[in-house]
PDB file of N, CA and C in Angstrom:
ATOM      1  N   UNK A   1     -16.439  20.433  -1.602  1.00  0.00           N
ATOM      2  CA  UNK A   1     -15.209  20.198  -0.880  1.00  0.00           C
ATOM      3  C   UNK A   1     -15.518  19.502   0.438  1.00  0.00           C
ATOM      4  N   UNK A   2     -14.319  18.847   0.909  1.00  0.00           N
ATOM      5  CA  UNK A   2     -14.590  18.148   2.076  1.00  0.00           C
ATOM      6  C   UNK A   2     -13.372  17.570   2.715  1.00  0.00           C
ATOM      7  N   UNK A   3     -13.049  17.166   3.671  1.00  0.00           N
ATOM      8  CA  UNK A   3     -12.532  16.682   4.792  1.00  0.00           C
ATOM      9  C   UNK A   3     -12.569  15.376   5.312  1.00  0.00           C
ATOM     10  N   UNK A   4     -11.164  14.664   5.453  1.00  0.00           N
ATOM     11  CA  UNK A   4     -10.941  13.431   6.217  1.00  0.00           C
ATOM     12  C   UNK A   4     -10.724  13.289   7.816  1.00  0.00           C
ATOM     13  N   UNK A   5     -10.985  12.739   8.824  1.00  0.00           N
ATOM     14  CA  UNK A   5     -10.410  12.549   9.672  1.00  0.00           C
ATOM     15  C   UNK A   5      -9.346  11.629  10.054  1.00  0.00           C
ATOM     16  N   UNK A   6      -9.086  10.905   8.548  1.00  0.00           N
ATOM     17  CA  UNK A   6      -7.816  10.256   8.548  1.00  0.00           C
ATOM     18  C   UNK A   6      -6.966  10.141   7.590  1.00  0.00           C
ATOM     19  N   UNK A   7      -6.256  11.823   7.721  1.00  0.00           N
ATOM     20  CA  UNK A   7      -5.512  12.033   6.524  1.00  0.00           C
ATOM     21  C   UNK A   7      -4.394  11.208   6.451  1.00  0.00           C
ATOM     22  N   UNK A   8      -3.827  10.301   5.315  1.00  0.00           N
ATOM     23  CA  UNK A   8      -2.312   9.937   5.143  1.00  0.00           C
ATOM     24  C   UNK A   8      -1.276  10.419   5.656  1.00  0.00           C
ATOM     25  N   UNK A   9      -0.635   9.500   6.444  1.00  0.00           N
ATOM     26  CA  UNK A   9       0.624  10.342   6.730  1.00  0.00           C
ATOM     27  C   UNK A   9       1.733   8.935   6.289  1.00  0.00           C
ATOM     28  N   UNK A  10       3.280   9.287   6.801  1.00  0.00           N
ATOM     29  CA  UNK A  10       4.529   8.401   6.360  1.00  0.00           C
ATOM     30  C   UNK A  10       4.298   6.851   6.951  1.00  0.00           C
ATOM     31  N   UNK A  11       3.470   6.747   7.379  1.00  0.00           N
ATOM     32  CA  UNK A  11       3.244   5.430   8.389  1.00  0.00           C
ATOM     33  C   UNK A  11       2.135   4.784   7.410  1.00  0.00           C
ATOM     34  N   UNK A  12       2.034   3.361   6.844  1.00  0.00           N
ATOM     35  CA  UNK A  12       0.926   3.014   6.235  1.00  0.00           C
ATOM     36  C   UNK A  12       0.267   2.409   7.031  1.00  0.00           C
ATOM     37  N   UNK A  13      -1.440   2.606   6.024  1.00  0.00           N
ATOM     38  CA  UNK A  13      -2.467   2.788   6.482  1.00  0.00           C
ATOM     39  C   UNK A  13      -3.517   1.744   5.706  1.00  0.00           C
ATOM     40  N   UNK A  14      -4.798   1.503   6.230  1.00  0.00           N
ATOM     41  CA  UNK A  14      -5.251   1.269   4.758  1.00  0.00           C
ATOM     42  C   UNK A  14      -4.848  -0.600   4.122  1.00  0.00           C
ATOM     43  N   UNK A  15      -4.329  -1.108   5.151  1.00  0.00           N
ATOM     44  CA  UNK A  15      -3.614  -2.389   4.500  1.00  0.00           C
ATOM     45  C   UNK A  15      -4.362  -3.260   4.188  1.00  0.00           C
ATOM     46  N   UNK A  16      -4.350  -3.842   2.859  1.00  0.00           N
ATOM     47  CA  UNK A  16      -5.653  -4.567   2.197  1.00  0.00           C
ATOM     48  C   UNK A  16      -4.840  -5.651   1.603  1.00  0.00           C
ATOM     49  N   UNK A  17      -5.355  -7.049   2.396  1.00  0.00           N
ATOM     50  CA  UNK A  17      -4.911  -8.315   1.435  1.00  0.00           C
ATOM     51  C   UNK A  17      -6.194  -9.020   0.587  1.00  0.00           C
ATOM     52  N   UNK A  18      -5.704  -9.169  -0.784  1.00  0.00           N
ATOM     53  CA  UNK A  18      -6.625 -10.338  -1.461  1.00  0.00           C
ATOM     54  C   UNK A  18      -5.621 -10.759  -2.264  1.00  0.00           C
ATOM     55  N   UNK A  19      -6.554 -11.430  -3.167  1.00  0.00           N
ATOM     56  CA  UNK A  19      -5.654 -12.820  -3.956  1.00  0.00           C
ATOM     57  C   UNK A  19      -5.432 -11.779  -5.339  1.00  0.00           C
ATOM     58  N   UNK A  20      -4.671 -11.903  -6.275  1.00  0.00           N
ATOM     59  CA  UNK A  20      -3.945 -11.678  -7.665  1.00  0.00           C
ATOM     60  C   UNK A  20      -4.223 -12.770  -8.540  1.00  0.00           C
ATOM     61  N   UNK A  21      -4.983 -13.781  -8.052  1.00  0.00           N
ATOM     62  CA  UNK A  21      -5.007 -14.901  -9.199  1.00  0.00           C
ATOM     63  C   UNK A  21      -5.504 -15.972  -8.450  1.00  0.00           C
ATOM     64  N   UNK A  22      -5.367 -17.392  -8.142  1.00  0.00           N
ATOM     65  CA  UNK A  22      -6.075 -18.451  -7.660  1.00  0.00           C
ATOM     66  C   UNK A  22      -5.446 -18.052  -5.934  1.00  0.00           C
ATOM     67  N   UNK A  23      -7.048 -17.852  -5.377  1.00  0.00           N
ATOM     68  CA  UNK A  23      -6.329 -17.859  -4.055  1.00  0.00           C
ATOM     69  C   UNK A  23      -5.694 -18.594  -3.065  1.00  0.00           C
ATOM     70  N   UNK A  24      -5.202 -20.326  -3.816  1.00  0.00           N
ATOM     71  CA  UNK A  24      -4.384 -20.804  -2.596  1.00  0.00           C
ATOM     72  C   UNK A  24      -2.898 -20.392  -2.845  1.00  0.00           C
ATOM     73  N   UNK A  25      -2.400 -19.783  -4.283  1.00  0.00           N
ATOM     74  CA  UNK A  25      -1.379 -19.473  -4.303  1.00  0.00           C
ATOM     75  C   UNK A  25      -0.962 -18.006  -4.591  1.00  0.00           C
ATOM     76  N   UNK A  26      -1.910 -17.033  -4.483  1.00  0.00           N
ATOM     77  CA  UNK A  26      -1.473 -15.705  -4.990  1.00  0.00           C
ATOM     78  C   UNK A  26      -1.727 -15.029  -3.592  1.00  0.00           C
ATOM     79  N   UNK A  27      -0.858 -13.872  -3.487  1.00  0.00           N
ATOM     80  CA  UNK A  27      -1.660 -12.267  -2.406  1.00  0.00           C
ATOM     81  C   UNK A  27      -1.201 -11.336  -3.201  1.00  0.00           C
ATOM     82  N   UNK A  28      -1.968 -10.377  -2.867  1.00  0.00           N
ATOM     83  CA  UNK A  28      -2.173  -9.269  -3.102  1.00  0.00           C
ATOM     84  C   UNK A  28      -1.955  -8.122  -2.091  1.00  0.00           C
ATOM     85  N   UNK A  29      -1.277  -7.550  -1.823  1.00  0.00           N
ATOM     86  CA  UNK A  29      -0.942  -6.438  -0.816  1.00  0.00           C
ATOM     87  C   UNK A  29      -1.139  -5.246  -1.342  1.00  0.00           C
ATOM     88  N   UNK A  30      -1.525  -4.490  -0.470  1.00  0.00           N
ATOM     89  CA  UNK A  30      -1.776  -2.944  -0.549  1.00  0.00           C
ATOM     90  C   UNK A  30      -2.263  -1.546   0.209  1.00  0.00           C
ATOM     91  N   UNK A  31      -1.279  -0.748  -0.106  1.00  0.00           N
ATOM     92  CA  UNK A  31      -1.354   0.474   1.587  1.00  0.00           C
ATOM     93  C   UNK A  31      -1.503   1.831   0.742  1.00  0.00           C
ATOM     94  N   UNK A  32      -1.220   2.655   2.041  1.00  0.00           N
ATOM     95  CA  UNK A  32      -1.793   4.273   1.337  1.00  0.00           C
ATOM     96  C   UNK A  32      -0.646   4.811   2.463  1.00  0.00           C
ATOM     97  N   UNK A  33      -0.096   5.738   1.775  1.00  0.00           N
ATOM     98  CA  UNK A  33       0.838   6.687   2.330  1.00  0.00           C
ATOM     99  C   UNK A  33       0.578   8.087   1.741  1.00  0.00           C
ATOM    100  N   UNK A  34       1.525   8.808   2.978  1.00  0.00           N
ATOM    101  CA  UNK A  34       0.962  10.567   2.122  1.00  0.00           C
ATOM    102  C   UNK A  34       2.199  10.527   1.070  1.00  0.00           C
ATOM    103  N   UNK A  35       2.048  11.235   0.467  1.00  0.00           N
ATOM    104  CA  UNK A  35       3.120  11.650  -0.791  1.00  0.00           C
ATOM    105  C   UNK A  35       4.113  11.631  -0.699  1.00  0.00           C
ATOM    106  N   UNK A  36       4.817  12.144   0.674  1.00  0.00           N
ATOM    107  CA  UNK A  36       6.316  11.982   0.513  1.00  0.00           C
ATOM    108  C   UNK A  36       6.892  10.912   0.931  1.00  0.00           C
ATOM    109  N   UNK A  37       5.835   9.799   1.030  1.00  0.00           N
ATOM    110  CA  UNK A  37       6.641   8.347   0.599  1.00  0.00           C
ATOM    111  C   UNK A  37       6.451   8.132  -0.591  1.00  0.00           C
ATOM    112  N   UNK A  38       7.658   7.772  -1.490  1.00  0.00           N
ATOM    113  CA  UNK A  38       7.562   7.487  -3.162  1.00  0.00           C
ATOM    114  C   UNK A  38       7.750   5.911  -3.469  1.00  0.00           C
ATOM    115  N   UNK A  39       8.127   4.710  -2.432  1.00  0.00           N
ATOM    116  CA  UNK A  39       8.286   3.551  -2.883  1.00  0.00           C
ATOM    117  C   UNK A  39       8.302   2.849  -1.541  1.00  0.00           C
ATOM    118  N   UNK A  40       7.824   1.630  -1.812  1.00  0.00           N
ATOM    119  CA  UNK A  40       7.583   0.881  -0.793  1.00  0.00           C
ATOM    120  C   UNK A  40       8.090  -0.643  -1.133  1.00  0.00           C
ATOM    121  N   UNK A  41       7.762  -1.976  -0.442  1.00  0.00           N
ATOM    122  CA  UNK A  41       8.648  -3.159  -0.409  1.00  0.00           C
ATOM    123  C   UNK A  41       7.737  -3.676   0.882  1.00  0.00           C
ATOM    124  N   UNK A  42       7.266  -4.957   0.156  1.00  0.00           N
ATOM    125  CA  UNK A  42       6.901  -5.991   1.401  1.00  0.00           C
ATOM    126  C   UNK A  42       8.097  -7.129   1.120  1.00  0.00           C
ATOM    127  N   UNK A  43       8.648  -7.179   2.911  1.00  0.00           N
ATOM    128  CA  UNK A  43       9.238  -8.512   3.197  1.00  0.00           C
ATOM    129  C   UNK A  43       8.327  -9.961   3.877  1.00  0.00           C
ATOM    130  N   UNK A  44       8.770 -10.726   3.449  1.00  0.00           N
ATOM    131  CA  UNK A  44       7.805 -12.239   3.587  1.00  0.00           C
ATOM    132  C   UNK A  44       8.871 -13.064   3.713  1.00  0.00           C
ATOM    133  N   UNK A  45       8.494 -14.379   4.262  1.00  0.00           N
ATOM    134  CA  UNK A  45       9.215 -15.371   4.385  1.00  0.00           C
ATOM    135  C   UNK A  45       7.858 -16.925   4.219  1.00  0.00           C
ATOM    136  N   UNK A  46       8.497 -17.613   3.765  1.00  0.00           N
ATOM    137  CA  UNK A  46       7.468 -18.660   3.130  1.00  0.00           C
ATOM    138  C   UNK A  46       7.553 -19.185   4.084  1.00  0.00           C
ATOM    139  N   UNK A  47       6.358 -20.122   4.884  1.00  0.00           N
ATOM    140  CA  UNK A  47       6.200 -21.030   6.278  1.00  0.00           C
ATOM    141  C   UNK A  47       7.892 -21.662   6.103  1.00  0.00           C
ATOM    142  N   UNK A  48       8.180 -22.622   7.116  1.00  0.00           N
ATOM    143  CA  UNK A  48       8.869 -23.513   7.723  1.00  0.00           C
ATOM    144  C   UNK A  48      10.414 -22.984   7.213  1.00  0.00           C
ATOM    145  N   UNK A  49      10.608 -21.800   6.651  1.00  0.00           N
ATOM    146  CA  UNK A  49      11.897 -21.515   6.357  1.00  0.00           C
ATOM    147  C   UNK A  49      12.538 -20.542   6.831  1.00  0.00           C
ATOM    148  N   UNK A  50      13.583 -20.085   6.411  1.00  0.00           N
ATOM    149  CA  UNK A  50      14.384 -19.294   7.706  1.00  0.00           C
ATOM    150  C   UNK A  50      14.939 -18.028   6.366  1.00  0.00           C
ATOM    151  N   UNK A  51      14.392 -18.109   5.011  1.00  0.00           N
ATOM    152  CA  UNK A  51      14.636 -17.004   4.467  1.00  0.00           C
ATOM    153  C   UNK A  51      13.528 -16.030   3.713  1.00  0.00           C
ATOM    154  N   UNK A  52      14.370 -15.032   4.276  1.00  0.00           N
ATOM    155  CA  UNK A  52      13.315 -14.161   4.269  1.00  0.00           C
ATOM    156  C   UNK A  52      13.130 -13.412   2.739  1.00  0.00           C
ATOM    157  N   UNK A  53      12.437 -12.927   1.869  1.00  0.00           N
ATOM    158  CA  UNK A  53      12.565 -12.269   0.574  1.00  0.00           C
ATOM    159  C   UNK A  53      11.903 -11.023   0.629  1.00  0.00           C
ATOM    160  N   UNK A  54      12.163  -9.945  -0.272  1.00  0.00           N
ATOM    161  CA  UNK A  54      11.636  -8.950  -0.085  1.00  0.00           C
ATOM    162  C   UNK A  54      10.742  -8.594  -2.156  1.00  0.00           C
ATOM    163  N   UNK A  55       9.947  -7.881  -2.098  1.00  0.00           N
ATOM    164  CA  UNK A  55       9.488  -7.214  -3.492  1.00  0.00           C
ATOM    165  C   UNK A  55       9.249  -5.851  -3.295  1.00  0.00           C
ATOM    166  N   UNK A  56       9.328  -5.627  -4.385  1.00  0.00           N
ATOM    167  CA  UNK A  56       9.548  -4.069  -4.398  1.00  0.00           C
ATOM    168  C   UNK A  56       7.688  -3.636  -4.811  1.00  0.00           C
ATOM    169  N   UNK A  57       7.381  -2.198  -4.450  1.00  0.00           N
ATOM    170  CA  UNK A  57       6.045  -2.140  -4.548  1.00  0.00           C
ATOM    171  C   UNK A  57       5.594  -1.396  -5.713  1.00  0.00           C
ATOM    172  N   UNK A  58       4.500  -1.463  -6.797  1.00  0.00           N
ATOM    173  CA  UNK A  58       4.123  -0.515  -7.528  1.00  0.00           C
ATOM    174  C   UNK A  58       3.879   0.626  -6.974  1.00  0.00           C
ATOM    175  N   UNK A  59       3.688   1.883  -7.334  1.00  0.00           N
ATOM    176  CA  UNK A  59       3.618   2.778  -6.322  1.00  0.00           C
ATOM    177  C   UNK A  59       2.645   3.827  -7.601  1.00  0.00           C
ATOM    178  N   UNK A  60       1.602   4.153  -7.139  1.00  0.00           N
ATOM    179  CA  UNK A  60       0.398   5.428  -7.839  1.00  0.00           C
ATOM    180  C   UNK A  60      -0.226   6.465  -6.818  1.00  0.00           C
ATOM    181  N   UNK A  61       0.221   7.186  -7.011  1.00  0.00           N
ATOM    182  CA  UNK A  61      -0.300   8.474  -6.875  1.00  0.00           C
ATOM    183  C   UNK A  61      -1.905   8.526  -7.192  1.00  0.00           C
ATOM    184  N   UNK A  62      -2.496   8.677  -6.101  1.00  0.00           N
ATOM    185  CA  UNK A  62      -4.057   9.031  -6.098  1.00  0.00           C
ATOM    186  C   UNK A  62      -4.459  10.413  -5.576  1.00  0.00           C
ATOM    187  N   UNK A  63      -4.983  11.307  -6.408  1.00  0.00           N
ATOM    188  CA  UNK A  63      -5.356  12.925  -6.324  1.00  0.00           C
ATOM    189  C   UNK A  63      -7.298  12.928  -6.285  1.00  0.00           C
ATOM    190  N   UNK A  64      -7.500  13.809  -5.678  1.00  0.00           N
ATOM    191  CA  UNK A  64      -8.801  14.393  -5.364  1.00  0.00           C
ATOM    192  C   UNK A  64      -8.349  15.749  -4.707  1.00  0.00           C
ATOM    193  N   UNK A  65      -9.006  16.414  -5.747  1.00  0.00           N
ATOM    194  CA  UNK A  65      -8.661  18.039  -5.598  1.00  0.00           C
ATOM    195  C   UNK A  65     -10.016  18.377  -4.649  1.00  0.00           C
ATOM    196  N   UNK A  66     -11.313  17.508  -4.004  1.00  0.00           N
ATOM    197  CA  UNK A  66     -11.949  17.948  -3.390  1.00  0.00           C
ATOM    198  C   UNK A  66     -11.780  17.843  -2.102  1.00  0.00           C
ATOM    199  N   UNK A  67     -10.447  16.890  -2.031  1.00  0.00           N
ATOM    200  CA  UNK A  67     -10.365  16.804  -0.446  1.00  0.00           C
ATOM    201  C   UNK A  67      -9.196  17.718   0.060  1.00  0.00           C
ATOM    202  N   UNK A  68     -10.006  18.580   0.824  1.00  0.00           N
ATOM    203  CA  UNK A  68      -8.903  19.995   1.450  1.00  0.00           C
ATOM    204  C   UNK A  68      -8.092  19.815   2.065  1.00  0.00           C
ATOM    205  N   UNK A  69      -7.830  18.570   3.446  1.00  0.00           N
ATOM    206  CA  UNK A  69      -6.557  18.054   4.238  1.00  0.00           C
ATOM    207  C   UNK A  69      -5.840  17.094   3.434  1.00  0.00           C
ATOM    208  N   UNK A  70      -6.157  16.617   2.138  1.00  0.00           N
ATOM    209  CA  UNK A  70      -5.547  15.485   2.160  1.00  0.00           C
ATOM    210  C   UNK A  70      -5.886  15.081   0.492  1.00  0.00           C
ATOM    211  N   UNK A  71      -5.107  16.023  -0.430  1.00  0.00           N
ATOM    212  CA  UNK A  71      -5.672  15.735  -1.763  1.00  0.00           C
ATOM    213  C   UNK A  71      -4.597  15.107  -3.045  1.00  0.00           C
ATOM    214  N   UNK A  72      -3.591  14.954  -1.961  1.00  0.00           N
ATOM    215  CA  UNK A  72      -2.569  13.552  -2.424  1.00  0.00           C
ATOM    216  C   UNK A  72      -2.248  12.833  -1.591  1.00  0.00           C
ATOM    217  N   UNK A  73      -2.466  11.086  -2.440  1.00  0.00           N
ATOM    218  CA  UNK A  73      -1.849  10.483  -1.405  1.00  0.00           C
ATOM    219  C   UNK A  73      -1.082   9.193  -2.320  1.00  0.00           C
ATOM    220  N   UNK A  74      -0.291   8.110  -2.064  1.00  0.00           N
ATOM    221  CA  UNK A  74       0.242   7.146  -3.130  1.00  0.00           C
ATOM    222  C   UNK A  74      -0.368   5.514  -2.213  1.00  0.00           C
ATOM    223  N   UNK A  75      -0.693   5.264  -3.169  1.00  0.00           N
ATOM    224  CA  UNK A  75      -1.221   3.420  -3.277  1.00  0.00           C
ATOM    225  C   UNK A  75       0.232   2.423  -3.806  1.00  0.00           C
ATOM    226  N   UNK A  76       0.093   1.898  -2.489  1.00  0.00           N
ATOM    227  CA  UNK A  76       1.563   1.286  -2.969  1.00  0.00           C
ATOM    228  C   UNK A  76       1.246  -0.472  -2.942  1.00  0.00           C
ATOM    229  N   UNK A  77       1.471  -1.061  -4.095  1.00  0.00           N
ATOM    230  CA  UNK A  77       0.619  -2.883  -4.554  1.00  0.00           C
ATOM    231  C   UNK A  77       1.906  -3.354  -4.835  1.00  0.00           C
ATOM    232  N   UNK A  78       1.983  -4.735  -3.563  1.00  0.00           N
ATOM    233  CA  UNK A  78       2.735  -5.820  -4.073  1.00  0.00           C
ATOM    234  C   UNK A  78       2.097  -6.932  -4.574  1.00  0.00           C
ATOM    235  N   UNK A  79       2.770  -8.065  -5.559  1.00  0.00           N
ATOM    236  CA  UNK A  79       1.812  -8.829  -5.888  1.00  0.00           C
ATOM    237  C   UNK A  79       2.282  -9.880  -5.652  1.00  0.00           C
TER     238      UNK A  79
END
């Protein structure tokens, strides 16, 4: 058993960009929240324009029963 000093909480954390496919045209987004966030949504707006779009996020639940502060948390991926 063991211990984080940076347990998840409602505020994301953790924010990781890479590519989904050829990287001049794909991203990849992705955060960590504690559990009782269940869904998430990145908003973007493409250069030189004035509208903004939003996607909705996959959202998984990641468990480790060895970690004592902090043994759920959800991975939330836009693509």
């Amino acid at each position: 058993f063991y211990r984080t000093d940076y347990p998840a909480s409602q505020a994301p954390d953790q924010i990781v960009l890479t590519w989904s496919g050829d990287p001049k045209t794909s991203q990849a987004i992705q955060w960590r929240t504690s559990e009782d966030v269940v869904s998430g949504q990145v908003r973007y707006r493409k250069s030189g324009t004035g509208t903004w779009s939003e996607v909705a996020a996959t959202t998984a639940k990641l468990e480790d029963p060895y970690l004592v502060n902090d043994p759920v948390v959800n991975r939330h991926t836009v693509v």
